[in-house]
Protein backbone atom coordinates (compact mmCIF):
# COMPACT_ATOMS: atom_id res chain seq x y z
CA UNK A 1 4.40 0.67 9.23
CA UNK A 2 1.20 0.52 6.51
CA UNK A 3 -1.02 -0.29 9.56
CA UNK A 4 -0.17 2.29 11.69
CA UNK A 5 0.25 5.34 9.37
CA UNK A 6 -3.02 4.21 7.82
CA UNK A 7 -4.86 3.75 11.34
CA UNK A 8 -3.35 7.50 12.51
CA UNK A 9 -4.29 8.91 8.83
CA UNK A 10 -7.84 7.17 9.37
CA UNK A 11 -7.79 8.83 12.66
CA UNK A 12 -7.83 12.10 10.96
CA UNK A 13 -9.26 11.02 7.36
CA UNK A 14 -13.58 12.58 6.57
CA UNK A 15 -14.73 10.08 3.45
CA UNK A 16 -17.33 12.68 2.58
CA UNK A 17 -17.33 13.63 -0.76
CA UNK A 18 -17.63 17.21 -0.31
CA UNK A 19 -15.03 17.51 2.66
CA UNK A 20 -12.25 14.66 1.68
CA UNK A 21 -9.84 17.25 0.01
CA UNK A 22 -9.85 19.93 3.27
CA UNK A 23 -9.41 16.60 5.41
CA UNK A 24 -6.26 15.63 3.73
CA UNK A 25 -5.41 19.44 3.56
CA UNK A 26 -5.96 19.30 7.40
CA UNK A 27 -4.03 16.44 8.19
CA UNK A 28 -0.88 18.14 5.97
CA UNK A 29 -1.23 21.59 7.18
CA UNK A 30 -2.39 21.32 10.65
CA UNK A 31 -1.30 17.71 12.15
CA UNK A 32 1.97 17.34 13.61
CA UNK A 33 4.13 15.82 11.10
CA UNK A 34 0.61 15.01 8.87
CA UNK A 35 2.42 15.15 5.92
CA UNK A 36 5.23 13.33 6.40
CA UNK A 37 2.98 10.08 7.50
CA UNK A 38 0.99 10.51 4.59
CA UNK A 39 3.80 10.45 2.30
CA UNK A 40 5.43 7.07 4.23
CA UNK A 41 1.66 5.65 3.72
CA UNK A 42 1.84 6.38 0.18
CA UNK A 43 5.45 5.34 -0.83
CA UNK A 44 5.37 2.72 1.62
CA UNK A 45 2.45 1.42 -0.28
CA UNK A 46 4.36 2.14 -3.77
CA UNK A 47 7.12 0.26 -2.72
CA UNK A 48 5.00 -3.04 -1.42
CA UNK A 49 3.58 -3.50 -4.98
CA UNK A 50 6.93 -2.71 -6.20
CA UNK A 51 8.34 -5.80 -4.54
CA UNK A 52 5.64 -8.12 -5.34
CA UNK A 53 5.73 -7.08 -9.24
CA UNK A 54 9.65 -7.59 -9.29
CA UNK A 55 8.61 -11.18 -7.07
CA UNK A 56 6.58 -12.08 -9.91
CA UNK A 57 9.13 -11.53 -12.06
CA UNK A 58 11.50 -13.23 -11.09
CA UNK A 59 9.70 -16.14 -10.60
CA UNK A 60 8.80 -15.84 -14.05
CA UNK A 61 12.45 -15.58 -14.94
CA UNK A 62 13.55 -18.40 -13.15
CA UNK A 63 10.57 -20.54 -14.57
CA UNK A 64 8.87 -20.91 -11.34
CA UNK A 65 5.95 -21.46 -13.19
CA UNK A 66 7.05 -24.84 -13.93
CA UNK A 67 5.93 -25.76 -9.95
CA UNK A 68 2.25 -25.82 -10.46
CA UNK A 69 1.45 -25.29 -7.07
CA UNK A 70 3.56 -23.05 -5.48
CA UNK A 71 2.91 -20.58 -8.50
CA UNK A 72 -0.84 -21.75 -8.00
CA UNK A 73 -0.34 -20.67 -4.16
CA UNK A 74 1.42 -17.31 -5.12
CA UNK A 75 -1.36 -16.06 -7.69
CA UNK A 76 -3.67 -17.05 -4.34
CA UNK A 77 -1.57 -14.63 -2.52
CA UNK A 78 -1.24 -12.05 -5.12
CA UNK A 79 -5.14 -12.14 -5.32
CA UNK A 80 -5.68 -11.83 -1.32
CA UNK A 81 -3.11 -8.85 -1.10
């Protein structure tokens, strides 16, 4: 769902510093359902680092840690995300 709001947002998305605001205000006000996609890429987004913080913690909790290199391979992860 992150790829595909962001690739139709993109779709409609200026990166100009002078003309970035009206192109979000375009893509709420003017595109079908606009807003509504922006809002799923943004909470959708929320919610991804959401899980992987309350991932980490847990695995803290647990004492993953102890496992040297599957918490070695999850900071990898962490890092590439």
């Amino acid at each position: 769902s992150q790829i595909a709001t962001g690739l139709f947002l993109a779709m409609h998305y200026t990166a100009d510093t002078s003309t970035a605001f009206n192109s979000i205000s375009h893509i709420c006000r003017d595109v079908n359902s606009g807003w509504l996609l922006r809002n799923m890429h943004a909470n959708g987004a929320s919610l991804f680092f959401m899980c992987i913080y309350l991932h980490i913690a847990r695995g803290i909790y647990y004492g993953s840690y102890l496992f040297k290199e599957t918490w070695n391979i999850g900071v990898m992860m962490l890092f590439i995300v």
